[in-house]
N, C-alpha and C. Protein backbone atom coordinates (compact mmCIF):
# COMPACT_ATOMS: atom_id res chain seq x y z
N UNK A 1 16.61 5.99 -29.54
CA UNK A 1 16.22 4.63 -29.18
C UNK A 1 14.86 4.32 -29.79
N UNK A 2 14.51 3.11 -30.19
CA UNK A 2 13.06 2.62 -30.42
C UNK A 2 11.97 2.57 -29.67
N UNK A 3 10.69 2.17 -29.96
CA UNK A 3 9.87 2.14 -28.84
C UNK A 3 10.35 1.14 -27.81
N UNK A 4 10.98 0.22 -27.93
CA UNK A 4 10.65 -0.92 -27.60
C UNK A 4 11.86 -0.98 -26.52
N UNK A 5 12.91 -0.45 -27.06
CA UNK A 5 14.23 -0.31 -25.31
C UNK A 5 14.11 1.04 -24.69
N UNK A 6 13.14 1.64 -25.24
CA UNK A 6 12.78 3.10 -24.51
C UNK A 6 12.01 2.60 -23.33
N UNK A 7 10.87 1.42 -24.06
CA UNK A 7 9.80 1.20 -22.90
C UNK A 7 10.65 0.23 -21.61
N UNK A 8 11.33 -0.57 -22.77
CA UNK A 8 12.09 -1.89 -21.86
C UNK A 8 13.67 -0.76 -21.20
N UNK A 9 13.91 -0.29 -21.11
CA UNK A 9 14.61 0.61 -20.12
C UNK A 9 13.91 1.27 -18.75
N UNK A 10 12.57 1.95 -19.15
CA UNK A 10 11.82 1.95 -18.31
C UNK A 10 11.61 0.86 -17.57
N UNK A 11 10.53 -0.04 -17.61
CA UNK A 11 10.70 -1.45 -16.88
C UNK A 11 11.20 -1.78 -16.36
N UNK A 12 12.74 -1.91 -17.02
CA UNK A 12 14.06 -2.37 -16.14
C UNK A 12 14.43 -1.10 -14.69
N UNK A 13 13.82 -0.24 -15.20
CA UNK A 13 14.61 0.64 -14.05
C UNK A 13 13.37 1.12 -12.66
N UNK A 14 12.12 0.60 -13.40
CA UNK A 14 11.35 0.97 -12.54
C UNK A 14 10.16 -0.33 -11.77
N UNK A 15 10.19 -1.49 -12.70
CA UNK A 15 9.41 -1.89 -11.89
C UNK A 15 9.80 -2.75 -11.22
N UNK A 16 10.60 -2.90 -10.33
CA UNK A 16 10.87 -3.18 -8.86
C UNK A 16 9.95 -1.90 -7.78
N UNK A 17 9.90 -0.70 -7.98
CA UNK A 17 9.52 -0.34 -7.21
C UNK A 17 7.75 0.09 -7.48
N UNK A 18 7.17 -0.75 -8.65
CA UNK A 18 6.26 -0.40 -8.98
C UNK A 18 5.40 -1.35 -8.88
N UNK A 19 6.33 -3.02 -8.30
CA UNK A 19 5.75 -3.70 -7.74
C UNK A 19 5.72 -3.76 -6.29
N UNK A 20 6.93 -2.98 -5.79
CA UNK A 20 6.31 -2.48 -4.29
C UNK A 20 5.28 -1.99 -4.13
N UNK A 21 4.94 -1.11 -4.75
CA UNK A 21 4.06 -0.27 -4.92
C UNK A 21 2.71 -1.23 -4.58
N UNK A 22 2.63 -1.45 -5.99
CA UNK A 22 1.35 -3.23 -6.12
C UNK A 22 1.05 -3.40 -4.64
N UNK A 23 2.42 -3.68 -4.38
CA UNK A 23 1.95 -5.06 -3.19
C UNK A 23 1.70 -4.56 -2.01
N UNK A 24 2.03 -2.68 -1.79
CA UNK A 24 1.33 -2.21 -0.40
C UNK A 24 -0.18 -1.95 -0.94
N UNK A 25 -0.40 -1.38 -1.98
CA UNK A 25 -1.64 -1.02 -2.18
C UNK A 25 -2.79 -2.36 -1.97
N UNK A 26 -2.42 -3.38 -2.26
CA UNK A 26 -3.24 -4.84 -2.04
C UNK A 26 -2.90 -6.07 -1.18
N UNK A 27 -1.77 -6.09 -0.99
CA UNK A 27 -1.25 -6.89 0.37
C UNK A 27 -1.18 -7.86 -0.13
N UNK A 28 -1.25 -8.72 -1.69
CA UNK A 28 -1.24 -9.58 -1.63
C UNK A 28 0.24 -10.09 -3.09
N UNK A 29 0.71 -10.59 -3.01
CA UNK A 29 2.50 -10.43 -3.51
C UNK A 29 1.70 -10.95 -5.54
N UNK A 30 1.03 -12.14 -5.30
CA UNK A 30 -0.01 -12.57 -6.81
C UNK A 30 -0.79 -11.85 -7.56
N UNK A 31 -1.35 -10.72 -6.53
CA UNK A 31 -2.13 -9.52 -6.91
C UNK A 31 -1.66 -8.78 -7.80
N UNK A 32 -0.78 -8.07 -6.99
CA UNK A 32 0.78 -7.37 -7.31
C UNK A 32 1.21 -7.64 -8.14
N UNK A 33 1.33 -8.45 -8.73
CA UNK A 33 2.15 -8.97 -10.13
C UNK A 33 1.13 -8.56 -11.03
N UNK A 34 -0.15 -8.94 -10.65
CA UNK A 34 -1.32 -8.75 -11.73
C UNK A 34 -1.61 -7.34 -12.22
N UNK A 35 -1.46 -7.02 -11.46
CA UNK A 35 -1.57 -5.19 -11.32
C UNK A 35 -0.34 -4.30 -12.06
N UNK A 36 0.57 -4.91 -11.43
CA UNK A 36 2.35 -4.31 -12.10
C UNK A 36 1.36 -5.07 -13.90
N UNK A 37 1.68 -6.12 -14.18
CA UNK A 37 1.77 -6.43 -15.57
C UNK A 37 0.45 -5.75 -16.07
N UNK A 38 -1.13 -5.69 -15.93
CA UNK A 38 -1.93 -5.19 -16.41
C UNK A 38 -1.22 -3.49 -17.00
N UNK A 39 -0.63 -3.19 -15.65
CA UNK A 39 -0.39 -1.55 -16.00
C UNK A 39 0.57 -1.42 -17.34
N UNK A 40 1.90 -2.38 -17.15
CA UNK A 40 2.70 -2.10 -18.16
C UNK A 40 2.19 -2.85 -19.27
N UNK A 41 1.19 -3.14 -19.65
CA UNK A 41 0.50 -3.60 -20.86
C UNK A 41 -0.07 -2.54 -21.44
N UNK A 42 -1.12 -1.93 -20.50
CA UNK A 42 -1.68 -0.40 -21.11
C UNK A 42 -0.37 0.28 -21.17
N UNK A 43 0.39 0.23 -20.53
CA UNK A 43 1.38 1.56 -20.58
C UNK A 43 2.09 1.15 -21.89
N UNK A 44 2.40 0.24 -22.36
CA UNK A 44 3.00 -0.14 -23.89
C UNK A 44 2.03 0.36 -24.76
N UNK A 45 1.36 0.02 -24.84
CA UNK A 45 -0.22 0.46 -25.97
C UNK A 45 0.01 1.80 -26.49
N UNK A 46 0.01 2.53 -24.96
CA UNK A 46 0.04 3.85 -24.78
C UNK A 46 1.89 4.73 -25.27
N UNK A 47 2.39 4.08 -25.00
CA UNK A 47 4.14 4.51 -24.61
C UNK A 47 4.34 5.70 -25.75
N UNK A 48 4.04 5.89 -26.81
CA UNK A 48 4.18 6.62 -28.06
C UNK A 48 3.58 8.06 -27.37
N UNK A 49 1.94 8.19 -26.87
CA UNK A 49 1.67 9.19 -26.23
C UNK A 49 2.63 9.76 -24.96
N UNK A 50 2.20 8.76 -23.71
CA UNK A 50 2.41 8.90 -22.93
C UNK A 50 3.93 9.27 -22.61
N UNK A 51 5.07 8.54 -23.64
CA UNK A 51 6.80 9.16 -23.14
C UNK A 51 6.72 10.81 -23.65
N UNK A 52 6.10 10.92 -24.47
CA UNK A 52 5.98 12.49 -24.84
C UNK A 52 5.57 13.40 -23.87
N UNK A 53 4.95 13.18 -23.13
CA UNK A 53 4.13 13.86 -22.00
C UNK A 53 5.25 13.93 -21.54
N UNK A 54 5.68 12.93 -20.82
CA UNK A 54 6.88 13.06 -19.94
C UNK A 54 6.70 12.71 -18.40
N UNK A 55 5.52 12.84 -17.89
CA UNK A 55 5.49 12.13 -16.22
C UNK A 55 4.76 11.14 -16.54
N UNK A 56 5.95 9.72 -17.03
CA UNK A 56 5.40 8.54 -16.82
C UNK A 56 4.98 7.89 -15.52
N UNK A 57 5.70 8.22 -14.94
CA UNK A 57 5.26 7.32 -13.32
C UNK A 57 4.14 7.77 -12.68
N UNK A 58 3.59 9.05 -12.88
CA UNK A 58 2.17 9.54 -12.42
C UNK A 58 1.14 8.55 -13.32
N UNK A 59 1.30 8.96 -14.41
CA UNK A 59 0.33 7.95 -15.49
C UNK A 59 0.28 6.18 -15.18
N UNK A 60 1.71 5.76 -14.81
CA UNK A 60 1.35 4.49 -13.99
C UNK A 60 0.87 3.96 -12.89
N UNK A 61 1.69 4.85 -11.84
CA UNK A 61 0.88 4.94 -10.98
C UNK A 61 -0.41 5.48 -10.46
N UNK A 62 -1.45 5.97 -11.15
CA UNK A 62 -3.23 5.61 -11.71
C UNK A 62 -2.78 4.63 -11.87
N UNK A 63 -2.64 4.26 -12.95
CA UNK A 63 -2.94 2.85 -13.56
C UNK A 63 -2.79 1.44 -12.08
N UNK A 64 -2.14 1.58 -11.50
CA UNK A 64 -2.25 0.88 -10.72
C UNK A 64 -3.17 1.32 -9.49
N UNK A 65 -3.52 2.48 -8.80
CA UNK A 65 -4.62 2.64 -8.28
C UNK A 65 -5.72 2.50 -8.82
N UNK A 66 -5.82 2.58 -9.75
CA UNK A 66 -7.21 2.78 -10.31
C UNK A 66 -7.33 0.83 -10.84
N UNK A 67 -6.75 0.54 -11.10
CA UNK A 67 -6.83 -1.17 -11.18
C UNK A 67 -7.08 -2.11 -9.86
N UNK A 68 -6.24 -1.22 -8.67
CA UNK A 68 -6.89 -1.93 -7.70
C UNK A 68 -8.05 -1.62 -7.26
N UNK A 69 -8.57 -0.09 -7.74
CA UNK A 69 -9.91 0.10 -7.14
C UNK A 69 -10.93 -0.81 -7.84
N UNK A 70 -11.11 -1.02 -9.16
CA UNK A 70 -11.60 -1.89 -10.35
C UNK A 70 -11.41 -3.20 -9.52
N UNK A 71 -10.79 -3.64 -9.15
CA UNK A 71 -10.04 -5.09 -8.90
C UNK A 71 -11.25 -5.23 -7.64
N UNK A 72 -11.29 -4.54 -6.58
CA UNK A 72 -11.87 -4.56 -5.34
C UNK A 72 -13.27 -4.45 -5.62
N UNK A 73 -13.71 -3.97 -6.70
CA UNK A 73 -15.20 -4.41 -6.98
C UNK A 73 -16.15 -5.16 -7.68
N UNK A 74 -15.23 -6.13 -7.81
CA UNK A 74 -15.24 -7.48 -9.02
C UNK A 74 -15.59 -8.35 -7.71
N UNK A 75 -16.77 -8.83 -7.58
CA UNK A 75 -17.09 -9.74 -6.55
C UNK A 75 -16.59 -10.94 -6.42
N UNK A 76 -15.86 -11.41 -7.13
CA UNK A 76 -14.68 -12.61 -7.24
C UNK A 76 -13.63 -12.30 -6.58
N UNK A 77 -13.41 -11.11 -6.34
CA UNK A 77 -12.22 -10.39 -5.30
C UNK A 77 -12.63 -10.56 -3.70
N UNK A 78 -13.77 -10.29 -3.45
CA UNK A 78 -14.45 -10.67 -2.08
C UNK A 78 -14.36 -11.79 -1.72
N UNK A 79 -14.13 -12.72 -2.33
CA UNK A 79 -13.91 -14.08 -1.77
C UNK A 79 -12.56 -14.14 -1.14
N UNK A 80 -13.10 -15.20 0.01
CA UNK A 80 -11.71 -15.51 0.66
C UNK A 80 -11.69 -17.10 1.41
N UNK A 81 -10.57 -17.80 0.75
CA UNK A 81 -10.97 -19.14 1.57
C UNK A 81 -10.82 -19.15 2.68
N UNK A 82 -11.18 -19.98 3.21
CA UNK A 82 -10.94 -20.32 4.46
C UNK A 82 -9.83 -21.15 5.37
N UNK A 83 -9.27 -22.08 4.10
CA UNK A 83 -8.07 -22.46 4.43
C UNK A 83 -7.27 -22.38 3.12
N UNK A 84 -5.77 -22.52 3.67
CA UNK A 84 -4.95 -22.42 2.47
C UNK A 84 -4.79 -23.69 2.18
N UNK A 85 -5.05 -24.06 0.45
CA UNK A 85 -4.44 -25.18 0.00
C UNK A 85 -3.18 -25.68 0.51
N UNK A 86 -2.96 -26.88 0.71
CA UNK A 86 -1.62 -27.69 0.91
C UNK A 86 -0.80 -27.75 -0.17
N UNK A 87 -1.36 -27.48 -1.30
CA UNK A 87 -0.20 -27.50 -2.62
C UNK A 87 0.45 -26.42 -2.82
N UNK A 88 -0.06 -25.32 -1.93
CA UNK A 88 0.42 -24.02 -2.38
C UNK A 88 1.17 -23.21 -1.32
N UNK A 89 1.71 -22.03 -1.98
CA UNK A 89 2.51 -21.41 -0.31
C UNK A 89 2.28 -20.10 -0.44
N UNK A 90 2.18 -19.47 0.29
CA UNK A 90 2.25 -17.99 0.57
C UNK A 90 3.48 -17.27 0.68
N UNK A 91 3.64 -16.49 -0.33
CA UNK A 91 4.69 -15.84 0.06
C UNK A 91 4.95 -14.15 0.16
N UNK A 92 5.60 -13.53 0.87
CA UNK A 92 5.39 -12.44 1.66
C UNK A 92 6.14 -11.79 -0.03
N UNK A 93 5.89 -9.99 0.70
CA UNK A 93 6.48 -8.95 -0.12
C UNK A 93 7.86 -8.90 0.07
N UNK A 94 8.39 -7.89 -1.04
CA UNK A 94 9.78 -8.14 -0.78
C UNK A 94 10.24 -7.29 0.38
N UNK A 95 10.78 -8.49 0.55
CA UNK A 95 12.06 -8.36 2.02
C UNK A 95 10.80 -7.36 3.35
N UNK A 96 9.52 -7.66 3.44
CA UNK A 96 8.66 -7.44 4.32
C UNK A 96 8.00 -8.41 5.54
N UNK A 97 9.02 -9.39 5.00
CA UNK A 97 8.18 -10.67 5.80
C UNK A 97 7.89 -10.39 7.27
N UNK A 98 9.08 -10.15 7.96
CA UNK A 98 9.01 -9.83 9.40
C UNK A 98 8.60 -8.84 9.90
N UNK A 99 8.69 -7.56 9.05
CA UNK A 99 8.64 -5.77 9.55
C UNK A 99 6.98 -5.76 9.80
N UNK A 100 6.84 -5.06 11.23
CA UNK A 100 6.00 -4.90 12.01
C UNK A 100 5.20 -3.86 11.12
N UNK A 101 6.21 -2.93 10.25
CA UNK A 101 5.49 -1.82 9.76
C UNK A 101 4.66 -2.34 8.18
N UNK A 102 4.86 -2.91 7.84
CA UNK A 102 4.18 -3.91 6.68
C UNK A 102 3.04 -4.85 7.16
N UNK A 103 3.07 -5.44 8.18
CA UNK A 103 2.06 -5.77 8.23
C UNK A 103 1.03 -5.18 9.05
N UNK A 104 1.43 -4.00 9.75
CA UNK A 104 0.18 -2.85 10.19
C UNK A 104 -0.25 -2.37 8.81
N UNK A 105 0.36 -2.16 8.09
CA UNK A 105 -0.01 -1.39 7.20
C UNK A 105 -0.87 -2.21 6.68
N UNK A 106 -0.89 -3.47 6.13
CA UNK A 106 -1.60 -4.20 5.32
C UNK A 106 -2.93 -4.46 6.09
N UNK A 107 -2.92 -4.17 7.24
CA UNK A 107 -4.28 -4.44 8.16
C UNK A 107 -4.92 -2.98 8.22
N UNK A 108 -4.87 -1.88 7.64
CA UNK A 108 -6.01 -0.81 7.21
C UNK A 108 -6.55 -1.06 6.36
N UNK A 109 -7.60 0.00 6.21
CA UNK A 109 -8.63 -0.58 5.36
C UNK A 109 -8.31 -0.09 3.79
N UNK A 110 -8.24 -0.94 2.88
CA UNK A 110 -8.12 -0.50 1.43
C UNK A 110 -8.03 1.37 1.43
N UNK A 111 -9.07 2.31 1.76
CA UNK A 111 -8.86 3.55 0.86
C UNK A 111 -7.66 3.92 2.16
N UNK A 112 -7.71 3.89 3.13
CA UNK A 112 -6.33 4.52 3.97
C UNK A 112 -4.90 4.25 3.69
N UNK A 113 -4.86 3.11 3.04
CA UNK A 113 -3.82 2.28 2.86
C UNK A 113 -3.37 2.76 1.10
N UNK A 114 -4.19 3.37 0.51
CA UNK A 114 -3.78 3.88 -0.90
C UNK A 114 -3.40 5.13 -0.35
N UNK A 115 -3.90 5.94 0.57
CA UNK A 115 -3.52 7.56 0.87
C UNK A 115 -2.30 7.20 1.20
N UNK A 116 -1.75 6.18 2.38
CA UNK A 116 -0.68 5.98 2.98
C UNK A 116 0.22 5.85 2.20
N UNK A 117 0.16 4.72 1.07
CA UNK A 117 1.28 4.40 -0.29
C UNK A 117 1.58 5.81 -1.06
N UNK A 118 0.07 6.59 -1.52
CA UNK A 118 0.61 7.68 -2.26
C UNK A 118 1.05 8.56 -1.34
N UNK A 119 0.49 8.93 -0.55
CA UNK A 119 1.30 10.01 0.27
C UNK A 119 2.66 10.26 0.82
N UNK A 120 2.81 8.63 1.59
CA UNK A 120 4.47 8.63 1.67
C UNK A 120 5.11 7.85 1.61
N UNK A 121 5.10 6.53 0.70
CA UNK A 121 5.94 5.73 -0.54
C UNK A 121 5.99 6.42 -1.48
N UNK A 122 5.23 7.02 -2.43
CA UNK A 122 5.16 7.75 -3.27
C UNK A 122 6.02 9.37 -3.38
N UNK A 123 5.56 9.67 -2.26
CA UNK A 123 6.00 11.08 -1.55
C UNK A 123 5.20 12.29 -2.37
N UNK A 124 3.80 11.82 -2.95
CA UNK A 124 2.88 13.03 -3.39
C UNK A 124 2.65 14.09 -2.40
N UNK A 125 1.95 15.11 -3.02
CA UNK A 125 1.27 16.15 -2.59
C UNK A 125 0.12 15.61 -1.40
N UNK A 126 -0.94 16.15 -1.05
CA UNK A 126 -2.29 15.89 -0.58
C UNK A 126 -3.13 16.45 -1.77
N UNK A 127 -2.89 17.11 -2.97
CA UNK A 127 -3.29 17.77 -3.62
C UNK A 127 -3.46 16.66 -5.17
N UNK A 128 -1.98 15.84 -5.02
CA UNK A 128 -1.93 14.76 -6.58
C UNK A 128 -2.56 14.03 -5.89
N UNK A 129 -2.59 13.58 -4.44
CA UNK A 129 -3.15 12.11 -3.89
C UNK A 129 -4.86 12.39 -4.44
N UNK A 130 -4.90 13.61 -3.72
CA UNK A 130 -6.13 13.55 -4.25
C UNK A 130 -7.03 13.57 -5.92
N UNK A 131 -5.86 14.13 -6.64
CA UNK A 131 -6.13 13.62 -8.24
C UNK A 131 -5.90 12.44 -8.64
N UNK A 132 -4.81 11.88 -7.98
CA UNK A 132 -4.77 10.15 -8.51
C UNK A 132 -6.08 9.31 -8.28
N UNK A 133 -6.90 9.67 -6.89
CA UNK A 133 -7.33 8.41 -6.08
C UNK A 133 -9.14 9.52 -6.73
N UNK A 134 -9.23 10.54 -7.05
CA UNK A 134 -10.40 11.22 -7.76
C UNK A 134 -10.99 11.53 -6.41
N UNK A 135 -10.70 12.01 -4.94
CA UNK A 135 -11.60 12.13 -4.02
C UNK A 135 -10.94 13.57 -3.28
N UNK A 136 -11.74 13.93 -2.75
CA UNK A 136 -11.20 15.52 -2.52
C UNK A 136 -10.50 15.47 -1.74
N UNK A 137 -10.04 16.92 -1.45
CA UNK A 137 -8.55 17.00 -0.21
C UNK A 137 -8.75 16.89 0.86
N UNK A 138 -10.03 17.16 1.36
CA UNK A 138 -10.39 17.03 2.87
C UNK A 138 -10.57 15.20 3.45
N UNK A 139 -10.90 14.46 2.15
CA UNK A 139 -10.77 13.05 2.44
C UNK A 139 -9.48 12.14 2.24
N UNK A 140 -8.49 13.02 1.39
CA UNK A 140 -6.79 12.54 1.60
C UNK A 140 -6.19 12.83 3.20
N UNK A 141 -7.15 14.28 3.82
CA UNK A 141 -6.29 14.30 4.91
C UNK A 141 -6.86 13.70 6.36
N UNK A 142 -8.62 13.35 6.02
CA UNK A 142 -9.19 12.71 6.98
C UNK A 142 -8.57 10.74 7.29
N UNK A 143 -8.32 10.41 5.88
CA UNK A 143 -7.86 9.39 5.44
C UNK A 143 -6.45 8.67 6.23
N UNK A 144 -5.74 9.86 5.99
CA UNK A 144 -4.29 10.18 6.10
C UNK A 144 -4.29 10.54 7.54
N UNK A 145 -5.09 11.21 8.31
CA UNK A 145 -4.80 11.19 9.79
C UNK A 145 -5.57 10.06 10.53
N UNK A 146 -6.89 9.33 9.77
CA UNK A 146 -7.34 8.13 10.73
C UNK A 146 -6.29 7.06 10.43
N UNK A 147 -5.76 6.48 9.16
CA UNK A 147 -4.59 5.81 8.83
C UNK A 147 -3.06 5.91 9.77
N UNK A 148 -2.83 7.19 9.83
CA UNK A 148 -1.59 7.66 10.67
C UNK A 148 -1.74 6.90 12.38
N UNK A 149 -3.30 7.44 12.63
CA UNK A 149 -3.59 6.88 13.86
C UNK A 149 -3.32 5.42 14.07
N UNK A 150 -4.36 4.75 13.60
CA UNK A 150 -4.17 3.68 13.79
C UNK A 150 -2.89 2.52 13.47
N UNK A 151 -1.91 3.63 12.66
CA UNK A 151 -0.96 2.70 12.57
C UNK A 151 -0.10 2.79 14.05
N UNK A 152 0.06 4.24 14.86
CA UNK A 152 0.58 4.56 15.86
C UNK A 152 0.02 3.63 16.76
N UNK A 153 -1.29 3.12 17.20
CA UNK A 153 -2.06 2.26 18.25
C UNK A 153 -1.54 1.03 17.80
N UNK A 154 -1.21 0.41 16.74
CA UNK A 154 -1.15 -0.80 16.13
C UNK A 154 0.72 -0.93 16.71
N UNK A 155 1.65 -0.05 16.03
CA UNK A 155 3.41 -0.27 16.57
C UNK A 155 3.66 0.24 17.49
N UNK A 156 2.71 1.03 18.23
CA UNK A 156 3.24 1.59 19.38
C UNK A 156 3.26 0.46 20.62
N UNK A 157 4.42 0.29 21.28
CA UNK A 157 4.50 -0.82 22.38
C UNK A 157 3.35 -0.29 23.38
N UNK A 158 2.55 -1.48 24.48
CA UNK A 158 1.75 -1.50 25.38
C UNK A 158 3.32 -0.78 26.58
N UNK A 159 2.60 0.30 27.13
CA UNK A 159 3.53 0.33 28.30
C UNK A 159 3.41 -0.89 29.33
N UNK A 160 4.10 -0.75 30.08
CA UNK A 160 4.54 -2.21 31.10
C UNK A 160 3.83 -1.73 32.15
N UNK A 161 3.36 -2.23 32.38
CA UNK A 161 2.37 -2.27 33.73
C UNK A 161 2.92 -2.27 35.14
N UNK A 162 2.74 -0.79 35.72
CA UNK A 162 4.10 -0.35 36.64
C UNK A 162 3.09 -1.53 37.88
N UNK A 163 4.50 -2.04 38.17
CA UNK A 163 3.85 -2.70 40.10
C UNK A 163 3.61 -2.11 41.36
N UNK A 164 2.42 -1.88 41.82
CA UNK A 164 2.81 -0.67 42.63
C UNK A 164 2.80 -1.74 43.69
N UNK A 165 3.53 -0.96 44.82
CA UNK A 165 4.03 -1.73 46.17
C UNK A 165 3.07 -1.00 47.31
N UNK A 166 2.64 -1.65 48.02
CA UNK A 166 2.07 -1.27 48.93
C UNK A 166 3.20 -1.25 50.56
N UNK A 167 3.58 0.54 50.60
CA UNK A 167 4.51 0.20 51.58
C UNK A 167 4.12 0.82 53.32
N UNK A 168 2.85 0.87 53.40
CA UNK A 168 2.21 1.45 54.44
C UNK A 168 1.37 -0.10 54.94
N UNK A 169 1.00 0.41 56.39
CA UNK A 169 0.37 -0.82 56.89
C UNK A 169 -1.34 -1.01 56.98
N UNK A 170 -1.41 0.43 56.41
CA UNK A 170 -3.01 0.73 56.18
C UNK A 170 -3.24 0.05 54.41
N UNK A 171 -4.42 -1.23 54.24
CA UNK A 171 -3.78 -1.99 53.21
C UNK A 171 -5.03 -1.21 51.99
N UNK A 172 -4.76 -1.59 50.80
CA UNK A 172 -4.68 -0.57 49.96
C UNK A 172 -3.94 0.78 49.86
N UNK A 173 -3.79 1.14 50.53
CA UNK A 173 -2.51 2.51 50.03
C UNK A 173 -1.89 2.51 49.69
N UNK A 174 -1.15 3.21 48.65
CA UNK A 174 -0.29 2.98 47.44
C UNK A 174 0.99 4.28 48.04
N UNK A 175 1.74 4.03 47.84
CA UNK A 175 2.48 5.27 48.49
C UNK A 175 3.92 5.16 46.84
């Protein structure tokens, strides 16, 4: 095959899930697109090296962590309006609109929320997470258990608030 349906076979077969990817790592579906296409731009440039190697999807996926980390420190990224334009609409990730577990997720904080994607969307090591994201192993797993937590406090239901009956005539006593 040529470069060109070698790369465009790739594409076709992978980035659907490489814009999932995008869109947990940044929460935002416009982002996501920006990120998916930046990557497969370098990754074309590159495709001659990089199909030789042979673990393309590690090499992209950097490319997309490491773009959102870049992305998040561009002070034009810190902005946030305050209301949404009327000309425009928001629209959710795929097929995430409703799931409770998508939008806990999208409410951690940026570096927990990359451990969470690579660790188990991805289904890395603690060992690649920590070579993709450049931070050591003890902060993939500090990451990865304050992340874990708070997603458990966030979907876990409030228990129901038992009624207690007061069935003695001495009042307060709970029997």
């Amino acid at each position: 095959m040529s470069r060109d349906e070698d790369f465009g076979a790739y594409v076709a077969g992978r980035r659907a899930h490489l814009y999932r990817s995008a869109w947990l790592l940044c929460g935002d579906p416009h982002r996501a697109e920006d990120l998916v296409q930046e990557a497969l731009t370098k990754l074309y440039l590159a495709w001659p090296r990089v199909s030789r190697v042979g673990n393309i999807d590690a090499y992209v996926r950097r490319m997309l962590v490491n773009g959102h980390i870049d992305d998040s420190r561009r002070p034009w990224r810190r902005e946030r309006p305050t209301a949404q334009p009327p000309d425009t609409t928001s629209t959710p990730g795929p097929d995430e609109e409703s799931d409770e577990l998508w939008l806990a997720l999208r409410g951690l904080p940026a570096g927990q929320r990359r451990v969470v994607v690579l660790r188990h969307y991805w289904g890395l090591s603690v060992e690649e997470t920590a070579h993709d994201l450049g931070v050591g192993i003890g902060t993939v797993k500090s990451q990865t258990s304050a992340a874990l937590a708070a997603l458990r406090r966030i979907l876990t239901p409030e228990p129901a608030a038992s009624s207690a009956t007061t069935t003695s005539d001495t009042p307060g006593e709970v029997r």
